[in-house]
C-alpha atoms as a PDB file:
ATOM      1  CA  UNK A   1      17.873  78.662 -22.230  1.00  0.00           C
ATOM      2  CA  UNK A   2      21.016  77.853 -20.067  1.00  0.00           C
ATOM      3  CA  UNK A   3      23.518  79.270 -19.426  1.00  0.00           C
ATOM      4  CA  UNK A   4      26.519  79.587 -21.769  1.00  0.00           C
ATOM      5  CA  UNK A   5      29.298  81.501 -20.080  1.00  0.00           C
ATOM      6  CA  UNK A   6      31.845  78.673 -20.497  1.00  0.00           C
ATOM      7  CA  UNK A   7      30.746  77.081 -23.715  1.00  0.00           C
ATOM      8  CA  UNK A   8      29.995  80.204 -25.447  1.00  0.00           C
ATOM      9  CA  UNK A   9      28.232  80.421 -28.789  1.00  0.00           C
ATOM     10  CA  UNK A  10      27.862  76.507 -28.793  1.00  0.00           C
ATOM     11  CA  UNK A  11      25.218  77.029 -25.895  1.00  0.00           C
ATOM     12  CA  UNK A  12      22.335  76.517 -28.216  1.00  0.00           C
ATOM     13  CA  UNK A  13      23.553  73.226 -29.130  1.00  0.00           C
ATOM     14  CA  UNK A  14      23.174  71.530 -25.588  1.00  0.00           C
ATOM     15  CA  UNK A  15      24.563  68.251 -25.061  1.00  0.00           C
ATOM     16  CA  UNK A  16      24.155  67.236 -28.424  1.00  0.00           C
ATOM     17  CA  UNK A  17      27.072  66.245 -30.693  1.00  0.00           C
ATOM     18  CA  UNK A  18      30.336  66.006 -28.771  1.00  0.00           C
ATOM     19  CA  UNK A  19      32.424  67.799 -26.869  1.00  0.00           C
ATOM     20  CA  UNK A  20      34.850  68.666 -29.197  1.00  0.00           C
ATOM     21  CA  UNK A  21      32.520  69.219 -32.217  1.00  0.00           C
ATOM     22  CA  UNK A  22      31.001  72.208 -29.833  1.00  0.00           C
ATOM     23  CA  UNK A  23      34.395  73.583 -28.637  1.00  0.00           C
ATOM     24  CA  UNK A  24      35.327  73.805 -32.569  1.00  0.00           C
ATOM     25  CA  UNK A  25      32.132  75.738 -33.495  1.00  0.00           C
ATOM     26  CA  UNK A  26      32.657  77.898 -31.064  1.00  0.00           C
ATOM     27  CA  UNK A  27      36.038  78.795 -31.420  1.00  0.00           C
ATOM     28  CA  UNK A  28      34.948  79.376 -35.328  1.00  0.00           C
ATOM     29  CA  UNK A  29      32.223  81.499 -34.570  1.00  0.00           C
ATOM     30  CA  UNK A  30      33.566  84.103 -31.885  1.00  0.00           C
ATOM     31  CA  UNK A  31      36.933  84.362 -34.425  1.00  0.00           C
ATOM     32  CA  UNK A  32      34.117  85.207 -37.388  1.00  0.00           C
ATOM     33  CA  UNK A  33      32.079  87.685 -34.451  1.00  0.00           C
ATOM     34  CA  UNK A  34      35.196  89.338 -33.754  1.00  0.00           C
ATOM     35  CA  UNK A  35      36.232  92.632 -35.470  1.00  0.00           C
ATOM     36  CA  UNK A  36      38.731  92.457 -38.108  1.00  0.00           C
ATOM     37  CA  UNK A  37      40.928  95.587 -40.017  1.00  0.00           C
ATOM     38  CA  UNK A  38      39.507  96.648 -43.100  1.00  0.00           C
ATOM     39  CA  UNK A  39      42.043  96.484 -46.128  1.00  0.00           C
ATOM     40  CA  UNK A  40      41.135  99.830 -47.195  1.00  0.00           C
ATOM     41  CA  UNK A  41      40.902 102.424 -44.028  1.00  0.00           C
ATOM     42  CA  UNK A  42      43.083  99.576 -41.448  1.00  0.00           C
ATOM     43  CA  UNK A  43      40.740 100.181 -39.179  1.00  0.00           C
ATOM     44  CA  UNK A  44      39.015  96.914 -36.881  1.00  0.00           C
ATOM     45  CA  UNK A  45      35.425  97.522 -38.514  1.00  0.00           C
ATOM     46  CA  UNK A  46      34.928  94.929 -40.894  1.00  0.00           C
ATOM     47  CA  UNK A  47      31.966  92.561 -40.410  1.00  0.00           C
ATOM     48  CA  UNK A  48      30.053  89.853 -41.938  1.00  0.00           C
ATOM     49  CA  UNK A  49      26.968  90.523 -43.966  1.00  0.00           C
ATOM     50  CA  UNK A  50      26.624  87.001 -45.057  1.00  0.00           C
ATOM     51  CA  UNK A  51      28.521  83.960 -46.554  1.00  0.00           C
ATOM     52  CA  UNK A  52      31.966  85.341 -48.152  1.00  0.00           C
ATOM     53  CA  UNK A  53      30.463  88.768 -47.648  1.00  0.00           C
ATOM     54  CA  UNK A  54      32.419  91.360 -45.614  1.00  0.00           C
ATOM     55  CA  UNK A  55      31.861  95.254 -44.842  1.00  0.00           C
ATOM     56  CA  UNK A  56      33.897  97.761 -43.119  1.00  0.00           C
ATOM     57  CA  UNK A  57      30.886  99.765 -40.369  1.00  0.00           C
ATOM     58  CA  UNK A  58      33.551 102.654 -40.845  1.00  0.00           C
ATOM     59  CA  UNK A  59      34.469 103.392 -45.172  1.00  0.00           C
ATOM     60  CA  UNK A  60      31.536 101.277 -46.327  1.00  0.00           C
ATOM     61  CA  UNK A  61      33.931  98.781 -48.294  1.00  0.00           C
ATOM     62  CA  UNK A  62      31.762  95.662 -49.496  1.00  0.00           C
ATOM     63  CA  UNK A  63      34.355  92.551 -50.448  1.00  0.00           C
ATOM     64  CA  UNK A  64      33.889  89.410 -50.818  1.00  0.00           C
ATOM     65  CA  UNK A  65      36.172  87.004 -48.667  1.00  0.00           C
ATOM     66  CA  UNK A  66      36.227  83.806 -46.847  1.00  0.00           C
ATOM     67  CA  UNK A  67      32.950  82.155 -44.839  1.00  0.00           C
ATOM     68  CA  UNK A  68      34.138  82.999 -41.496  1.00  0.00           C
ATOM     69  CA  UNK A  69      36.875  84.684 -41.603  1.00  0.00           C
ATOM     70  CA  UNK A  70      37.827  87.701 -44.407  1.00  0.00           C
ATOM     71  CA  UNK A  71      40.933  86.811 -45.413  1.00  0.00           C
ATOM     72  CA  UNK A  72      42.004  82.960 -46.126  1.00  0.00           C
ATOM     73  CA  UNK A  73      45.321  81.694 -46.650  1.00  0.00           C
ATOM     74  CA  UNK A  74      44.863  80.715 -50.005  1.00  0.00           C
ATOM     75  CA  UNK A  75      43.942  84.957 -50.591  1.00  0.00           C
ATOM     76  CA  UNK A  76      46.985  85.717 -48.669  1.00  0.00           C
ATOM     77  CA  UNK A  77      48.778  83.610 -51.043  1.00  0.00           C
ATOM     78  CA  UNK A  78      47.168  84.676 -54.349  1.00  0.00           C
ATOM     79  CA  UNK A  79      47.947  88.334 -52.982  1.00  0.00           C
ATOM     80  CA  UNK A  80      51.124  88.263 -52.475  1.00  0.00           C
ATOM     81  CA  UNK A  81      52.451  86.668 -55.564  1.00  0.00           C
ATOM     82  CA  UNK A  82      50.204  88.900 -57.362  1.00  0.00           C
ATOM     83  CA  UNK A  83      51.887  92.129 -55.696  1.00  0.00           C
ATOM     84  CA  UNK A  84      55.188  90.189 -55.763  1.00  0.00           C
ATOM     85  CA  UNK A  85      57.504  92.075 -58.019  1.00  0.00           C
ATOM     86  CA  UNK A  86      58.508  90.152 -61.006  1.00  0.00           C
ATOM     87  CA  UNK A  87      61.933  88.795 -61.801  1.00  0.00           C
ATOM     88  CA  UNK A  88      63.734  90.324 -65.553  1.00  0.00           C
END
């Protein structure tokens, strides 16, 4: 194959569809590669096992999150107005 240094994961992909199509994938891909903190031991373990599914390598915790990246900003939403204390 040939070599990707520049374009990264969108290597594979050659000089088929676009320019910017590739850059995108690839700047999706390495952010869902890279390591990300675990919500229960904060520590940058957390991987993807597949679709939605995330693990921590370090505590073992299996949740379920979004398809390339854990947390989504409709979760960070939903989380903090459930935590949100509530007005009397």
């Amino acid at each position: 194959m040939g070599r990707t240094r520049k374009v990264g994961p969108a290597g594979s992909f050659g000089a088929r569809y676009g320019s910017t199509l590739r850059k995108r994938w690839a700047r999706i891909i390495m952010a869902m590669r890279a390591p990300h903190r675990c919500p229960r031991c904060q520590t940058k373990a957390v991987k993807r096992i597949s679709v939605g599914i995330w693990r921590c390598k370090k505590c073992g915790l299996v949740f379920a999150g979004g398809a390339y990246v854990p947390y989504t900003k409709t979760g960070d939403v939903s989380r903090r107005t459930s935590t949100a204390p509530r007005p009397r």
